[in-house]
Protein backbone atom coordinates (compact mmCIF):
# COMPACT_ATOMS: atom_id res chain seq x y z
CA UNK A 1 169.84 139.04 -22.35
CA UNK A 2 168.02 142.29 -21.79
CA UNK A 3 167.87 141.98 -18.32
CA UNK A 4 171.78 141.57 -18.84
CA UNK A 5 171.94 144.85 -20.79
CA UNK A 6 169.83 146.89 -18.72
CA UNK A 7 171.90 146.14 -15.62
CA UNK A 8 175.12 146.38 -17.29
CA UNK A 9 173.46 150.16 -18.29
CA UNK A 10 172.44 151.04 -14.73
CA UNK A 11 176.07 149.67 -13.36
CA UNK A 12 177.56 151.97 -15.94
CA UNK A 13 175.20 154.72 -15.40
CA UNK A 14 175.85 154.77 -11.28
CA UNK A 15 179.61 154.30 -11.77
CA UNK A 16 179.67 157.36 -13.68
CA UNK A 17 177.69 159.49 -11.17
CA UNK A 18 179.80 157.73 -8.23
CA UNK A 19 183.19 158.72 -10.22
CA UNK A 20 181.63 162.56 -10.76
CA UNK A 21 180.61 162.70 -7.25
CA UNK A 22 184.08 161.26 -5.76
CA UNK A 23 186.27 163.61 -7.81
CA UNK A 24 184.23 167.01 -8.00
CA UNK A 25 185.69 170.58 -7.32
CA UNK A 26 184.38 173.53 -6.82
CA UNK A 27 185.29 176.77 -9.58
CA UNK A 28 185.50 180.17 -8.50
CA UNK A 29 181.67 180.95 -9.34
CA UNK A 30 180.73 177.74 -7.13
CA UNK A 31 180.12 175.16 -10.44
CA UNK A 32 181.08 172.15 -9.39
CA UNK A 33 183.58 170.61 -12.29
CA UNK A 34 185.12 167.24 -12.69
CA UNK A 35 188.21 168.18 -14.53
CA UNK A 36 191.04 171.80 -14.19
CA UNK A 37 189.46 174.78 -15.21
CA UNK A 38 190.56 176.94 -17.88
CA UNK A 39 187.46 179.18 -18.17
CA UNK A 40 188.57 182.61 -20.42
CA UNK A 41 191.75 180.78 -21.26
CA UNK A 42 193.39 179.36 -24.36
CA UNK A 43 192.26 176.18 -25.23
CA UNK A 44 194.53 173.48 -25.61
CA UNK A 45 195.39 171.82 -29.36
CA UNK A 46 192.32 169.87 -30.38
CA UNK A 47 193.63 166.27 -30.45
CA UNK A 48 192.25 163.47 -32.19
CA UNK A 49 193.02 159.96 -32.63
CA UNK A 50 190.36 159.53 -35.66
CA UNK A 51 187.64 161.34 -37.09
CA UNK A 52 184.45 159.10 -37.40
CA UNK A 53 182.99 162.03 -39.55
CA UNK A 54 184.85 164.43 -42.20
CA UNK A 55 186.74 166.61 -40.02
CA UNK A 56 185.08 169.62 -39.51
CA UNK A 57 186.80 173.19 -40.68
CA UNK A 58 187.30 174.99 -37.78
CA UNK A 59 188.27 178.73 -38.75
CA UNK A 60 186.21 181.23 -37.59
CA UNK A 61 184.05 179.11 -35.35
CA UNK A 62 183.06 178.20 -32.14
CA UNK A 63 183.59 174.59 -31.24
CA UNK A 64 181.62 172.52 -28.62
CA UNK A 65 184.07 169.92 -27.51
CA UNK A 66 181.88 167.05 -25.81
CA UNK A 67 184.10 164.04 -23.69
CA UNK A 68 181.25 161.15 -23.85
CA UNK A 69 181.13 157.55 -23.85
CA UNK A 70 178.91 155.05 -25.34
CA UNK A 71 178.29 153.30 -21.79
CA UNK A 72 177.77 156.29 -20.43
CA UNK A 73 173.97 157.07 -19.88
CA UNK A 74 173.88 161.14 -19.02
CA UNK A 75 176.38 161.25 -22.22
CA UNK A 76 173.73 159.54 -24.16
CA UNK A 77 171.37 161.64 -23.11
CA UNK A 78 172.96 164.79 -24.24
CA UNK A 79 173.41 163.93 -27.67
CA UNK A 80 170.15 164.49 -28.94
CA UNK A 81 170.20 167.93 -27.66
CA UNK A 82 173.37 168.29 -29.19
CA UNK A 83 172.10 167.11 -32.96
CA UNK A 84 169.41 169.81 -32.69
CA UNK A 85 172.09 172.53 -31.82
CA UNK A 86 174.44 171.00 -34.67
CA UNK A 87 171.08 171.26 -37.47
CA UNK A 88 170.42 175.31 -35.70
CA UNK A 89 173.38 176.43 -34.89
CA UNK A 90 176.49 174.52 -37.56
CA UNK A 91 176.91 177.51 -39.38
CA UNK A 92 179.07 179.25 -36.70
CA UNK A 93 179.95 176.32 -34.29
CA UNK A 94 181.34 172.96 -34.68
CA UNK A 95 179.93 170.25 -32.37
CA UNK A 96 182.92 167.46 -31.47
CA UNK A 97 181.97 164.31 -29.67
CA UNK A 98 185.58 162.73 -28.82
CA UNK A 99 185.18 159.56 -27.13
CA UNK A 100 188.09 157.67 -25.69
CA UNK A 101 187.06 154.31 -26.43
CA UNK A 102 187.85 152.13 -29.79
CA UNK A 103 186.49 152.95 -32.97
CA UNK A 104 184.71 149.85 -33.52
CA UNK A 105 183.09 150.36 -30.04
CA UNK A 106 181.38 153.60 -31.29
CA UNK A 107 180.19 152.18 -34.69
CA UNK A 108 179.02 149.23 -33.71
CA UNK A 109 176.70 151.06 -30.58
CA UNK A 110 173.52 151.47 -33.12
CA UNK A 111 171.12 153.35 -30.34
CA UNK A 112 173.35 155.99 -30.79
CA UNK A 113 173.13 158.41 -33.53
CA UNK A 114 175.31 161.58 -33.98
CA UNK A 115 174.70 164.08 -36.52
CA UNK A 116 177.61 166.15 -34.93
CA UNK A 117 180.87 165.52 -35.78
CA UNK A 118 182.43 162.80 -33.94
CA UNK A 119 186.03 161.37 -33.39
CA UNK A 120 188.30 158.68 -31.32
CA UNK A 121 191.04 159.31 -29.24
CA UNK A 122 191.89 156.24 -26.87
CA UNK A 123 194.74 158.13 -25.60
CA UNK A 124 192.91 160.55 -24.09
CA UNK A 125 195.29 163.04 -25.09
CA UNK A 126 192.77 166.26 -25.05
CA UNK A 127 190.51 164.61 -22.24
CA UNK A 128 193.69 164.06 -19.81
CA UNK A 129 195.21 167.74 -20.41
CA UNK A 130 192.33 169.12 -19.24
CA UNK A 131 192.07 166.19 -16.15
CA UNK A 132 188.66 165.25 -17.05
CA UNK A 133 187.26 162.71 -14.19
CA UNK A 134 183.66 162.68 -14.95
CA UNK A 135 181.92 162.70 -18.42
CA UNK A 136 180.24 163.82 -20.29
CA UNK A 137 182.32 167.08 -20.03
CA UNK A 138 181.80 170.17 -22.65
CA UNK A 139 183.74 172.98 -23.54
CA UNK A 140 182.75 175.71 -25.60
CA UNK A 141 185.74 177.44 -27.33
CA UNK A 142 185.33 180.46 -29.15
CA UNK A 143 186.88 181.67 -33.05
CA UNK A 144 189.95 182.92 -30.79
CA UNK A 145 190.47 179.80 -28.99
CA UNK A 146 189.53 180.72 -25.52
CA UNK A 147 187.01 178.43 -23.61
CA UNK A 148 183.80 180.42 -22.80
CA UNK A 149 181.95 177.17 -20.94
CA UNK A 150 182.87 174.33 -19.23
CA UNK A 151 181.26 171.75 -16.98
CA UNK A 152 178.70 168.75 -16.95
CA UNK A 153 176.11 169.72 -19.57
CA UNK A 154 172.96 168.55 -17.03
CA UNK A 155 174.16 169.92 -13.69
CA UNK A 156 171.62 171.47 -11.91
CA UNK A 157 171.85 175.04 -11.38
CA UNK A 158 174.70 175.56 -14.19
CA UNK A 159 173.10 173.48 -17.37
CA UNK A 160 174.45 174.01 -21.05
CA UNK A 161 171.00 174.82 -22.07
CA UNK A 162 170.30 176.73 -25.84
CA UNK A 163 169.65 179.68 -24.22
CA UNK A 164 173.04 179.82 -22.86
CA UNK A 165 174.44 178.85 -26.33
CA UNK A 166 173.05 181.75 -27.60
CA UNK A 167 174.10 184.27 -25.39
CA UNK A 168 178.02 182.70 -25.74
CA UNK A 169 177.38 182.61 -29.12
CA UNK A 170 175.56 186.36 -29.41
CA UNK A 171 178.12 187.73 -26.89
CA UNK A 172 181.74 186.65 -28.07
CA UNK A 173 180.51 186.83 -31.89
CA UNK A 174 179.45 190.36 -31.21
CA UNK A 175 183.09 191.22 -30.76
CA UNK A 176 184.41 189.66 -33.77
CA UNK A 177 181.93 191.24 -35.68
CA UNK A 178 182.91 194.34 -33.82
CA UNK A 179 186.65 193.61 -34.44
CA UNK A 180 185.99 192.66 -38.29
CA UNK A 181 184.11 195.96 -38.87
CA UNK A 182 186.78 198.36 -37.28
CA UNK A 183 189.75 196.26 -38.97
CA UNK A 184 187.82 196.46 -42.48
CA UNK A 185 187.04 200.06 -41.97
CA UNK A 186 190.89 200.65 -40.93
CA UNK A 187 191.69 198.87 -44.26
CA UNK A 188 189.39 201.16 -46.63
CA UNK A 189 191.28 204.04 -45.30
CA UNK A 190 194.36 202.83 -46.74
C-alpha cells in the first residue's frame, strides 16, 4: 500500500512537471509561464465554487490567488510557505488556495493543512480564464485589482519568495497610502 501511494505521488508529481514543461511560454521579461499573462492588468472576478474556509473580506487588500491540487507535489510544497505568509502578512493580504478538484477530495487529504483560506471550484472557472496549464500557479492582485505577480511560485530564477512579497506589498501599498493621504487632506480642505 505505501509503495502504491508513493508511486501514484511520483506519477503525479512527473505528470505535472511534464504538463508545465510541454505547455510553457515565455513573458516579455523572459519568465517562463504556464497560463496568458495579465501582469499590471485587471484581474478577472474571483470565482469560486465553495469556500472550504469563511470567505475572506477582500476590501482593501492584496490577494494571493494560488491554483493547487492535492496530487500535486510542488503545490504541496508551497503551502507551508504560504501558512507562514498568511500568520505574517493576513492583515493586508488574503491568501486563496482554489483547487479544482471535489470538495470531499480536499478534506479528506489529511497531510495537507491550510491555514490560508481555501476554496473549490471544479469548473475551473477562474483557473481556465486565465488558461492555466501547469499548477501550482499564483497571482498576486493588489487593493485595485491589478495583478502585480504571476508565475510558478518555485521557478528558478523568478521564485515568489517573502522578500518579493514585501517589496509588492511595500511598493503598491505605498501608493495607496500615498493616494489615501492626498484624498484625506483634499477632504479637510472642504
Amino acid at each position: 500500500m505505501i509503495k502504491n501511494t508513493l508511486l501514484v505521488r511520483l506519477f503525479s508529481t512527473m505528470l505535472c512537471m511534464l504538463s508545465l514543461l510541454s505547455y510553457g511560454q515565455e513573458s516579455n521579461n523572459g519568465k517562463k509561464l504556464w497560463a496568458k499573462s495579465i501582469l499590471n492588468e485587471k484581474a478577472p472576478t474571483l470565482h469560486v465554487e465553495e469556500w472550504l474556509s469563511a470567505p475572506p473580506q477582500n476590501e482593501g487588500k492584496f490577494l494571493l490567488i494560488d491554483f493547487w491540487a492535492t496530487w500535486c507535489g510542488p503545490c504541496r510544497a508551497v503551502i507551508p510557505e504560504l501558512n507562514e505568509w498568511h500568520k505574517k502578512y493576513g492583515d493586508r493580504i488574503n491568501i486563496i488556495g482554489i483547487s479544482d478538484e471535489t470538495a470531499e477530495k480536499v478534506k479528506s487529504n489529511k497531510q495537507i493543512q491550510i491555514d490560508y483560506f481555501s476554496a473549490i471550484d471544479t469548473k475551473a472557472v477562474l483557473k481556465n480564464n486565465l488558461e492555466v496549464k501547469g499548477i501550482p500557479h499564483c497571482i498576486i492582485v493588489d487593493p485595485d485589482g491589478i495583478v502585480r505577480w504571476e508565475g510558478f511560485p518555485t521557478l528558478e530564477g523568478h521564485q515568489l519568495t517573502e522578500k518579493v512579497l514585501e517589496n509588492i506589498l511595500l511598493k503598491y501599498s505605498k501608493r495607496y497610502q500615498s493616494d489615501n493621504s492626498e484624498t484625506a487632506l483634499a477632504l479637510n480642505h472642504f
